[in-house]
Protein backbone atom coordinates (compact mmCIF):
# COMPACT_ATOMS: atom_id res chain seq x y z
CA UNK A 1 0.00 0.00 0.00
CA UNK A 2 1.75 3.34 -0.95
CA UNK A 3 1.94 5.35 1.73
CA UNK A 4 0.23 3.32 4.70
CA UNK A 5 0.12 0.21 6.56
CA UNK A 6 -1.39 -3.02 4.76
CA UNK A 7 -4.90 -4.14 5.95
CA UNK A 8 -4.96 -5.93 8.87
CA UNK A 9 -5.06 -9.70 8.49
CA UNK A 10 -2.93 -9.59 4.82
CA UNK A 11 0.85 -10.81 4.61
CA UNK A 12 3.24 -8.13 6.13
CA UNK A 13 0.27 -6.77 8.50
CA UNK A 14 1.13 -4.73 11.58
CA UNK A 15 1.85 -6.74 14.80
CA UNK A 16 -0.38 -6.94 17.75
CA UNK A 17 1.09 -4.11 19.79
CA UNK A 18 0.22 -1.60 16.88
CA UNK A 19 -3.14 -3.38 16.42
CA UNK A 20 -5.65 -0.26 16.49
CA UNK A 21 -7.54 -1.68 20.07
CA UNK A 22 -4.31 -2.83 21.38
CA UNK A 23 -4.13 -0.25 24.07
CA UNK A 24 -7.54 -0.98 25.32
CA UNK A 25 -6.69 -4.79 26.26
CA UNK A 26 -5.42 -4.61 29.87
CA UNK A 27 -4.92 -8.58 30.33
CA UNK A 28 -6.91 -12.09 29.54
CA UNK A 29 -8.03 -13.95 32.78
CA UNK A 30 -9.21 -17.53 32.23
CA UNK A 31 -12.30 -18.21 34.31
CA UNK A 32 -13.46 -22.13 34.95
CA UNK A 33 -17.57 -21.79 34.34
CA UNK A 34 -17.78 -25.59 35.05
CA UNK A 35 -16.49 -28.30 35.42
CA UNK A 36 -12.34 -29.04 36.52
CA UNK A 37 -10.72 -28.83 33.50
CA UNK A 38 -6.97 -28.69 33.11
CA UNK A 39 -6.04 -24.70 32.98
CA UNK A 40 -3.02 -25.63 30.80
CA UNK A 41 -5.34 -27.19 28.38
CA UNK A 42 -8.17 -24.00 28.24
CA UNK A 43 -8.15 -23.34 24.77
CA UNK A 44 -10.87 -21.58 22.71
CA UNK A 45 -9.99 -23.83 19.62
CA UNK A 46 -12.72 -26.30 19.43
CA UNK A 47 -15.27 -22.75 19.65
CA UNK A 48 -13.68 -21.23 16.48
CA UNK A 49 -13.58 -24.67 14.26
CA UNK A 50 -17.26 -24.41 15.03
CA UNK A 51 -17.58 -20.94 14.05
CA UNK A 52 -15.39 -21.71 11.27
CA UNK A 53 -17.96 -24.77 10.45
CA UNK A 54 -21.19 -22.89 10.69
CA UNK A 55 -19.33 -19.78 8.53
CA UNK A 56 -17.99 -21.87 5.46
CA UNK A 57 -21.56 -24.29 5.36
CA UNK A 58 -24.08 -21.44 6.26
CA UNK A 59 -23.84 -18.13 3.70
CA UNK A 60 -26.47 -16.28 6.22
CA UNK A 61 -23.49 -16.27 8.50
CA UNK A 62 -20.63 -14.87 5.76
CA UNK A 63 -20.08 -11.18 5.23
CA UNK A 64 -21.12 -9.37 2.43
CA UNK A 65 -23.41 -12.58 1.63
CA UNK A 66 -26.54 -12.95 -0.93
CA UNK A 67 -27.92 -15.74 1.16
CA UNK A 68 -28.80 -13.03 3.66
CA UNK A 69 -31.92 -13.47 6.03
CA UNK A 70 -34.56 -10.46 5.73
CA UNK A 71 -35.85 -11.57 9.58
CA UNK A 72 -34.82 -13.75 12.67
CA UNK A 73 -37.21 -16.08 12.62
CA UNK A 74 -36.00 -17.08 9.60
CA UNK A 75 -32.49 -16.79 10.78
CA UNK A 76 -33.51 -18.97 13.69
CA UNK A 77 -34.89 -21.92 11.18
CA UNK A 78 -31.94 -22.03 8.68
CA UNK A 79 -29.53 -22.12 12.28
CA UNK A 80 -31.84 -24.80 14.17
CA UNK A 81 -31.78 -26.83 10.83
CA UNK A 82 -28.32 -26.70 10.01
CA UNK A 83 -27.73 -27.53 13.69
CA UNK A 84 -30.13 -30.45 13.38
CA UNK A 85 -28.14 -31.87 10.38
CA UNK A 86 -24.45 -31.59 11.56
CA UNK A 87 -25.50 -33.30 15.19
CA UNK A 88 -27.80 -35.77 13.65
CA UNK A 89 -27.16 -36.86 9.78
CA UNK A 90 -23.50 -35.86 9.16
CA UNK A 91 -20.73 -38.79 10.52
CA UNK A 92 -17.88 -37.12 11.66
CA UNK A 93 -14.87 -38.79 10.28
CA UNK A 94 -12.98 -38.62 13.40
CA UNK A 95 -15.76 -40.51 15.55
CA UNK A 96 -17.17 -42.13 13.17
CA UNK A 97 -20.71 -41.67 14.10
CA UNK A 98 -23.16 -38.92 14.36
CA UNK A 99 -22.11 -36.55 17.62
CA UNK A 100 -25.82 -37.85 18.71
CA UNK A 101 -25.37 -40.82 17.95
CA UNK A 102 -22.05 -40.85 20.29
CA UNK A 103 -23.79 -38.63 23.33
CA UNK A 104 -26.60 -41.47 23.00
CA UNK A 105 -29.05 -39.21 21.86
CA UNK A 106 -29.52 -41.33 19.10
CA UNK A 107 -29.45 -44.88 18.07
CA UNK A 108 -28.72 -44.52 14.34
CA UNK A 109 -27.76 -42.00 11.76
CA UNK A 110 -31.24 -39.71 10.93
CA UNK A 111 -32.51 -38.56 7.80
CA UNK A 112 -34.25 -35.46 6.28
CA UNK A 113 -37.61 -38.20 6.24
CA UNK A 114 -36.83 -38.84 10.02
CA UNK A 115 -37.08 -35.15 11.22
CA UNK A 116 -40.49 -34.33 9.33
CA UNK A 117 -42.02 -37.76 10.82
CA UNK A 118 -41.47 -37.20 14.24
């Protein structure tokens, strides 16, 4: 870029002390909710793959998308069904099953026909 800094996020980008909000982060405090995990192993990791997940399969959720919802409810459908079908009809190569079908909330993989019959 002639005559400024790249955008942030591109090769040669400015570091994370010249990051414009930089001076308004004071510290980062991890904070068990539940459980007793390991605070070595808090990690925010498996949150973003499933950010990352619902971004790249659901257009609603990337920016500057045409698959836009005009209201929530609608919003609220396309999220509760694309929920519905990565918990219940998609086998996750690294278990094998269905994450239902592994937290016993289900005996076998569903289909679109099982949903709309129940």
């Amino acid at each position: 870029m002639p005559g400024g800094k790249p955008p942030l996020g591109r090769s040669g980008s400015v570091s994370p002390s010249e990051h414009p909000v930089s001076h308004l982060i004071k510290g980062v405090k991890r904070t068990v909710v539940t459980g007793d995990p390991d605070p070595d192993m808090i990690t925010t990791a498996h949150i973003e793959r499933g950010n990352l997940t619902l971004r790249t399969r659901m257009r609603r959720f990337t920016r500057l998308a045409s698959g836009f919802s005009k209201k929530k409810a609608y919003l609220a459908c396309a999220l509760a069904l694309h929920i519905f079908a990565y918990d219940f009809l998609t086998v996750h190569s690294t278990i094998k099953q269905t994450p239902a079908q592994a937290s016993g909330l289900a005996e076998s993989v569903w289909t679109w026909a099982d949903l709309f019959a129940n």
